[in-house]
N, C-alpha and C. Protein backbone atom coordinates (compact mmCIF):
# COMPACT_ATOMS: atom_id res chain seq x y z
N UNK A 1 87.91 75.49 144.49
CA UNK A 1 87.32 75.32 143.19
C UNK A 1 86.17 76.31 143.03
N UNK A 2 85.91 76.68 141.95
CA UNK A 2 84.82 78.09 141.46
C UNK A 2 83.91 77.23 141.71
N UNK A 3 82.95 78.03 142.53
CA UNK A 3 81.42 77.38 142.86
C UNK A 3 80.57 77.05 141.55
N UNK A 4 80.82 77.08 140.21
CA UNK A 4 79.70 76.88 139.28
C UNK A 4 80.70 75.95 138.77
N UNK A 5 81.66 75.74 139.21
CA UNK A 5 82.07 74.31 138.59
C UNK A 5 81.83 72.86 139.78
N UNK A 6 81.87 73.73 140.67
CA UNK A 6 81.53 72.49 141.68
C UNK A 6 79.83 72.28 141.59
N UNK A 7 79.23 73.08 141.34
CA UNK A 7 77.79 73.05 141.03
C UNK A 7 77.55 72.24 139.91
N UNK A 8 78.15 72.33 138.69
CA UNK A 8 78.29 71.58 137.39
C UNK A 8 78.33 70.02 137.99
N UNK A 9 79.58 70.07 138.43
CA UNK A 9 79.73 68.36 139.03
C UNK A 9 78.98 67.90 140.15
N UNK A 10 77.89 68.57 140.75
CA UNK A 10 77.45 67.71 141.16
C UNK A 10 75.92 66.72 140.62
N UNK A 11 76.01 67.13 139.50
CA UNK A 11 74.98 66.23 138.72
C UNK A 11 75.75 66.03 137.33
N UNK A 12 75.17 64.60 137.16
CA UNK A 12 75.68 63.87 135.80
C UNK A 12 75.17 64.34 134.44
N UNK A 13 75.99 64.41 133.93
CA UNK A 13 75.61 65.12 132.19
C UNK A 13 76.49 64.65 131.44
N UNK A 14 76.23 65.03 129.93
CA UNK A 14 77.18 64.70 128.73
C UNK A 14 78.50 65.52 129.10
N UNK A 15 79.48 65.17 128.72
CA UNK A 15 80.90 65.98 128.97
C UNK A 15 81.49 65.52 127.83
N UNK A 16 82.62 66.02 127.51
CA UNK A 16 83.88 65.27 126.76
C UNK A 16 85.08 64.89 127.85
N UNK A 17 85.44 63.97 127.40
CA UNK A 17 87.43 63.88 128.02
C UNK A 17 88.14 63.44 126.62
N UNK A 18 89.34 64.32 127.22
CA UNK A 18 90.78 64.13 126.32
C UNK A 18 91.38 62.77 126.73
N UNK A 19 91.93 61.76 125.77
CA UNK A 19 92.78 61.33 126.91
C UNK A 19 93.91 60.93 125.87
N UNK A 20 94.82 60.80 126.62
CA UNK A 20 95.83 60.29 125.30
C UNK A 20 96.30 59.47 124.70
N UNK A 21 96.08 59.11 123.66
CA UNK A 21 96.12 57.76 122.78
C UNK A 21 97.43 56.77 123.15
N UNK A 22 97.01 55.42 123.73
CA UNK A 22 97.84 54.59 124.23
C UNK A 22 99.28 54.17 123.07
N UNK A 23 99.02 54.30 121.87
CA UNK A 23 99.87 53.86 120.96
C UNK A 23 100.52 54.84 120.00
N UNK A 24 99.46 55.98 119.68
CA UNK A 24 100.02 57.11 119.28
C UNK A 24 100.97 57.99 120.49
N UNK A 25 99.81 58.53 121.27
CA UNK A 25 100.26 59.88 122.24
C UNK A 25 99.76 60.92 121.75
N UNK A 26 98.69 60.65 121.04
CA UNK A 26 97.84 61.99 120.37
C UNK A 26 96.83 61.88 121.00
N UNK A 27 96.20 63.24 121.14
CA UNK A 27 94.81 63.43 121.93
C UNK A 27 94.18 63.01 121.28
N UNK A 28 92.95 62.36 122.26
CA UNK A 28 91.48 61.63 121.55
C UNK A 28 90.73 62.24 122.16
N UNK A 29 89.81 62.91 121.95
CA UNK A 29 88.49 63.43 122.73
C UNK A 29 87.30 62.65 121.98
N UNK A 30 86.37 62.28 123.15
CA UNK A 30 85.09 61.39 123.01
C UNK A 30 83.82 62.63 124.13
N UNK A 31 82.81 62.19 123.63
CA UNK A 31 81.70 62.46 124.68
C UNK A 31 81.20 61.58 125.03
N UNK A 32 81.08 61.68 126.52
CA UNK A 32 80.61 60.70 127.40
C UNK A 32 79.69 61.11 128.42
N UNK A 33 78.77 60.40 129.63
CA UNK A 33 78.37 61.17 130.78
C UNK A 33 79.17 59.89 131.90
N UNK A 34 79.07 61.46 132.61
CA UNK A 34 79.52 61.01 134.12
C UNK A 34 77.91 61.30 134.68
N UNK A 35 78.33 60.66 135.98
CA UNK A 35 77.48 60.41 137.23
C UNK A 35 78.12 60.76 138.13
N UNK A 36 77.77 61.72 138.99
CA UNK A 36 77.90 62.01 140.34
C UNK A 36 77.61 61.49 141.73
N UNK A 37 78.08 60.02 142.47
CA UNK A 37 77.12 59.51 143.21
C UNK A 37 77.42 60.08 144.73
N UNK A 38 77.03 60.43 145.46
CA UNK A 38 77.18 60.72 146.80
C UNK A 38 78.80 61.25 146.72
N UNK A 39 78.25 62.45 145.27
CA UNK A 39 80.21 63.27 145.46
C UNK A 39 80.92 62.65 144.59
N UNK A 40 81.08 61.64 144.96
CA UNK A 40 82.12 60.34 143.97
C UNK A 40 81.97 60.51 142.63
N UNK A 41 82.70 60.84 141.62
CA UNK A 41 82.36 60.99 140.04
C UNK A 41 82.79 60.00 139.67
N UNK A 42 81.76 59.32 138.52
CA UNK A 42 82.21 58.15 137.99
C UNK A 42 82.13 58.19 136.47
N UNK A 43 82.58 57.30 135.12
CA UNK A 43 82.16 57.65 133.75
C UNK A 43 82.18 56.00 133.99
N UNK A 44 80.73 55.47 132.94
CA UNK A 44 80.64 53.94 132.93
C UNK A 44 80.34 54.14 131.36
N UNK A 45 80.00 53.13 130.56
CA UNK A 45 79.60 52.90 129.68
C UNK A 45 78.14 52.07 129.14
N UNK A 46 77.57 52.05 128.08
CA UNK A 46 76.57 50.99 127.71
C UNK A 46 77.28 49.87 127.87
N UNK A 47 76.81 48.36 127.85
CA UNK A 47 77.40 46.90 128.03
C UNK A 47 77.98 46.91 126.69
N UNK A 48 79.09 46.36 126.47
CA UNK A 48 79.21 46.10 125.32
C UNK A 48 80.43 44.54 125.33
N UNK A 49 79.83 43.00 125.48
CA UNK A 49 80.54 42.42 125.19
C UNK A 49 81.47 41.89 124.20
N UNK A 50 81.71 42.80 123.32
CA UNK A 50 82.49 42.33 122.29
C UNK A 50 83.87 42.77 122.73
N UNK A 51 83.91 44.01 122.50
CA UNK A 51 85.49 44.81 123.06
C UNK A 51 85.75 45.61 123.97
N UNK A 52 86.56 46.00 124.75
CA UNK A 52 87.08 47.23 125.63
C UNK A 52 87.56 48.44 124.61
N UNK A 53 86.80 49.55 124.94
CA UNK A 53 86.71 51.03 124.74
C UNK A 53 88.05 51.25 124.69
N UNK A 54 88.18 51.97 123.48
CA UNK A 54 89.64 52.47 123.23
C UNK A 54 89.90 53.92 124.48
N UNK A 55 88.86 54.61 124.74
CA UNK A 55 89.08 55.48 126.05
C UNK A 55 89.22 55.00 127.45
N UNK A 56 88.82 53.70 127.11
CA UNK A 56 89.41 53.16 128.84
C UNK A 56 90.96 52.31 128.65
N UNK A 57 90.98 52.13 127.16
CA UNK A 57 92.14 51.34 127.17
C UNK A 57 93.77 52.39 127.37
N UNK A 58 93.15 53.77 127.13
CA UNK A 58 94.36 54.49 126.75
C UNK A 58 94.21 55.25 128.55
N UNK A 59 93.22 55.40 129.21
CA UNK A 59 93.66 55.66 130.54
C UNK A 59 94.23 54.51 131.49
N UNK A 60 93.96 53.08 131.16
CA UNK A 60 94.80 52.02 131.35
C UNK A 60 96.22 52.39 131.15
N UNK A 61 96.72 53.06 130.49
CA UNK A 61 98.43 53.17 129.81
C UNK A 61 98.51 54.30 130.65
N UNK A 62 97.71 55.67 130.70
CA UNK A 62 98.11 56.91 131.11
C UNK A 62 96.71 57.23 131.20
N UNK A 63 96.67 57.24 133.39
CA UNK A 63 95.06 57.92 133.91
C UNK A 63 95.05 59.17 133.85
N UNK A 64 95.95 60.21 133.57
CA UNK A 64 95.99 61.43 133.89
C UNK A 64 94.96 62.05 132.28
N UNK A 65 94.16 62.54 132.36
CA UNK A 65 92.95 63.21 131.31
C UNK A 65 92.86 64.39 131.35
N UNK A 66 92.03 65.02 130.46
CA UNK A 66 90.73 66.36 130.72
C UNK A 66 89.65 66.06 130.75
N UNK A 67 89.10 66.43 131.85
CA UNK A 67 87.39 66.40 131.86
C UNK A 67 86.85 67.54 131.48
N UNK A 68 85.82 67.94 130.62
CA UNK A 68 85.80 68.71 129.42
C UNK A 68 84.19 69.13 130.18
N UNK A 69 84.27 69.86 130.86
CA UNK A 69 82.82 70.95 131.53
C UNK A 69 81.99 71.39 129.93
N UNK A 70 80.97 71.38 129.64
CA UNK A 70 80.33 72.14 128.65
C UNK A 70 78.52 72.31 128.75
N UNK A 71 77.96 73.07 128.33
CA UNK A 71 76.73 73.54 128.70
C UNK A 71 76.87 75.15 129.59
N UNK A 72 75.87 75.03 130.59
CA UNK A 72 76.39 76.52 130.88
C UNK A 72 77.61 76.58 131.48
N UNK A 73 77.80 75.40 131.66
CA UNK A 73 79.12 75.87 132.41
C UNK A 73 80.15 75.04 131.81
N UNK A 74 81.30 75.72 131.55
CA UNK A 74 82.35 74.96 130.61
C UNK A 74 84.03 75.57 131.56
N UNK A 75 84.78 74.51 131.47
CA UNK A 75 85.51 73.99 132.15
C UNK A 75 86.74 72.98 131.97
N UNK A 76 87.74 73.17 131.61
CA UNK A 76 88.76 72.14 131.18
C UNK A 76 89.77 71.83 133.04
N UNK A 77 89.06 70.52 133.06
CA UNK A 77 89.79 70.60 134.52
C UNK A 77 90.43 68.79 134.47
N UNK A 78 91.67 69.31 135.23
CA UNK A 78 92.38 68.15 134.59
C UNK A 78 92.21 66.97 136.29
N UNK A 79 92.38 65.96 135.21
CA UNK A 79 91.79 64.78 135.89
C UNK A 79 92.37 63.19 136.21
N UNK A 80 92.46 62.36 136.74
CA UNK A 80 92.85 60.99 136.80
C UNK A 80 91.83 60.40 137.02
N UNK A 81 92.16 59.18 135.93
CA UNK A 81 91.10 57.84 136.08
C UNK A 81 91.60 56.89 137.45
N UNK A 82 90.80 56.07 137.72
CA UNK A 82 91.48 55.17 138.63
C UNK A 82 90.17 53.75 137.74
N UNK A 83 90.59 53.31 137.31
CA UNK A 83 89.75 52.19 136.30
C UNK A 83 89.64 51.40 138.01
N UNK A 84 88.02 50.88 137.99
CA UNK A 84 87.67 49.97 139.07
C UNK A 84 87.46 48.78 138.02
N UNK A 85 87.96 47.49 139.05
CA UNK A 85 87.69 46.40 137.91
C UNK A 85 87.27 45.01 139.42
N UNK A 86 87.59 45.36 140.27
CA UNK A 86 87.14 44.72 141.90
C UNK A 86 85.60 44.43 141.75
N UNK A 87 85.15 43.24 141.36
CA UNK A 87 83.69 43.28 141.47
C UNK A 87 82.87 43.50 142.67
N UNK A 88 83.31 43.48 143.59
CA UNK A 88 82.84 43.76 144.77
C UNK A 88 82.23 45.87 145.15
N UNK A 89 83.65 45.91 144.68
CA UNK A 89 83.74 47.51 144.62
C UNK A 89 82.81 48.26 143.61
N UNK A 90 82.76 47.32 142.20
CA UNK A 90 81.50 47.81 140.59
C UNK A 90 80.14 47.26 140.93
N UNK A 91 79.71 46.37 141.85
CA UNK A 91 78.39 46.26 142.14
C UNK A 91 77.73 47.27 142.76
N UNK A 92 78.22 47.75 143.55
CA UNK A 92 77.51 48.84 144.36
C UNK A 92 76.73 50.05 143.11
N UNK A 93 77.78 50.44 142.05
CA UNK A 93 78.04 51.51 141.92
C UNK A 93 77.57 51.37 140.14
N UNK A 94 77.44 50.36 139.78
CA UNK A 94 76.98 50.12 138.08
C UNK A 94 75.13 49.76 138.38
N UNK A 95 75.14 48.97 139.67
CA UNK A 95 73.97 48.84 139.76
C UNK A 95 72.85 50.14 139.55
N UNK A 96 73.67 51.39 140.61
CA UNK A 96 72.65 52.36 140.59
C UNK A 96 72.85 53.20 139.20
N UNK A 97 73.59 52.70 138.25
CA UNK A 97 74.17 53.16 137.47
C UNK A 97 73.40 52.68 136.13
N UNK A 98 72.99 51.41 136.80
CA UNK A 98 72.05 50.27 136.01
C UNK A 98 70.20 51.08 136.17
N UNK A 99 70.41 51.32 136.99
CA UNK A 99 68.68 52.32 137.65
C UNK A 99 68.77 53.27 136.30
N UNK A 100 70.00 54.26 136.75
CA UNK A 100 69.14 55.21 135.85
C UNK A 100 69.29 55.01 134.71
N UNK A 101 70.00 54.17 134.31
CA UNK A 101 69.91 54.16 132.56
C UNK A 101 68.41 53.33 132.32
N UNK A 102 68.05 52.12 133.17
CA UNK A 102 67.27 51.50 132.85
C UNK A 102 67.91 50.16 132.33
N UNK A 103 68.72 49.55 132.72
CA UNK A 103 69.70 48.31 132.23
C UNK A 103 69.75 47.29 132.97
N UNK A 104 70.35 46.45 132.60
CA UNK A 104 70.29 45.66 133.43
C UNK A 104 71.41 45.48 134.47
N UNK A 105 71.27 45.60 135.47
CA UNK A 105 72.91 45.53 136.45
C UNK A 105 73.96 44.63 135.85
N UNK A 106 73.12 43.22 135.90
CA UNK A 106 74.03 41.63 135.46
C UNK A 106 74.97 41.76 134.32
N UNK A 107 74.05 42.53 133.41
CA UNK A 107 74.62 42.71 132.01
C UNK A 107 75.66 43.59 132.24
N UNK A 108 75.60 44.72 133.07
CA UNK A 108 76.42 46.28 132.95
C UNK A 108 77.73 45.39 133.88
N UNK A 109 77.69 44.85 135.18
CA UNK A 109 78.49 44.28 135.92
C UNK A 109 79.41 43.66 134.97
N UNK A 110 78.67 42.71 134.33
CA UNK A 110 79.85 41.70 133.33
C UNK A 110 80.62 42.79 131.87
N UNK A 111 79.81 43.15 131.48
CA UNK A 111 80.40 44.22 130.13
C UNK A 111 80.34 45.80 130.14
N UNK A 112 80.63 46.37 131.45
CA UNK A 112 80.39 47.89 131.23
C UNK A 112 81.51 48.39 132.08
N UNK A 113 82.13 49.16 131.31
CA UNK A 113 83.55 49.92 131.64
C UNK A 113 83.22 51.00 133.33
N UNK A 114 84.04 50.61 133.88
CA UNK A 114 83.71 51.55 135.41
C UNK A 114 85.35 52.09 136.10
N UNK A 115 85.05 53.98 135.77
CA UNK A 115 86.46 54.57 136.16
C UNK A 115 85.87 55.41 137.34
N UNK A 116 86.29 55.81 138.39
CA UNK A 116 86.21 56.74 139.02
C UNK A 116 87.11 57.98 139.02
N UNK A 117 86.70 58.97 138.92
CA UNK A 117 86.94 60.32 138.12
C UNK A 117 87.76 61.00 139.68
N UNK A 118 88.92 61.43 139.34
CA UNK A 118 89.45 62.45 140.59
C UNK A 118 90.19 63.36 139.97
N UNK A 119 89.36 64.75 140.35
CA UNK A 119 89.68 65.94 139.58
C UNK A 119 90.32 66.84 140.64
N UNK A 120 91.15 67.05 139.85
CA UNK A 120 92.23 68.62 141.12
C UNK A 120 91.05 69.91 141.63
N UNK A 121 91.60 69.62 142.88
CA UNK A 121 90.71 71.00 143.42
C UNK A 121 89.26 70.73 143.99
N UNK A 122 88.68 69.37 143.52
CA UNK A 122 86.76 68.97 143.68
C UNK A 122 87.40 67.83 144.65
N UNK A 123 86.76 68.18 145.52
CA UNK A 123 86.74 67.28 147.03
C UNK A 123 85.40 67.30 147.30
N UNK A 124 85.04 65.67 147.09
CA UNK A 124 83.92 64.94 147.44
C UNK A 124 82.72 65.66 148.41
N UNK A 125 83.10 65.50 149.53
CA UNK A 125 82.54 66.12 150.77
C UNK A 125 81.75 67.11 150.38
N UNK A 126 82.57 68.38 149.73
CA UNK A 126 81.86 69.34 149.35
C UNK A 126 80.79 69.55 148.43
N UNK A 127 80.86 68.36 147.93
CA UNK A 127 79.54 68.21 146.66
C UNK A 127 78.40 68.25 147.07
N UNK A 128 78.14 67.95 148.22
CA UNK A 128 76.59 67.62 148.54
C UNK A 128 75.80 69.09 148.37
């Protein structure tokens, strides 16, 4: 992988992803941020108990995406969700997720969308 894209990912920022509409099959692009935690890329959301995100609902149907690089460094690198929904596995990882937004874990644990991001070519290890 080009070193200024592995540089890009290893800190969290605004991005876009494509993903493809569960009922159409038409692209949807949203902006979102990922988080980078020890390598591991993740995209979570604000709490929101009312409904599930039409972008997590359509990588539910089909994980395969674009993760959409932009700022200095821009990048269309294609990607799979793996939706975590194991509470055991989303505590660790919404909590610190809960830090930096400033949120509350309890709240983010019960209502906040948690995918872990695996992009062709970006191997963990090497992030540090």
């Amino acid at each position: 992988m080009d070193p200024q894209i592995q540089r890009a990912l290893a800190h969290g920022h605004p991005i876009d992803i494509t993903t493809t509409g569960r009922l159409t099959g038409a692209a949807r692009r949203i902006e979102i941020v990922f988080h980078n935690l020890d390598g591991r890329i993740y995209i979570s959301g604000i709490p929101n108990p009312v409904r599930q995100r039409a972008w997590l609902r359509n990588l539910e149907t089909e994980p395969r995406f674009t993760f959409h690089l932009k700022g200095p460094v821009k990048a269309d690198l294609a990607a799979t969700a793996r939706v975590i929904t194991d509470p055991a596995e989303r505590r660790p990882v919404l909590e610190r997720i809960a830090r930096i937004w400033h949120r509350d874990p309890e709240t983010m644990l019960a209502h906040s969308p948690l995918i872990e991001v695996l992009i062709e070519g970006y191997t963990p290890a090497l992030a540090a």
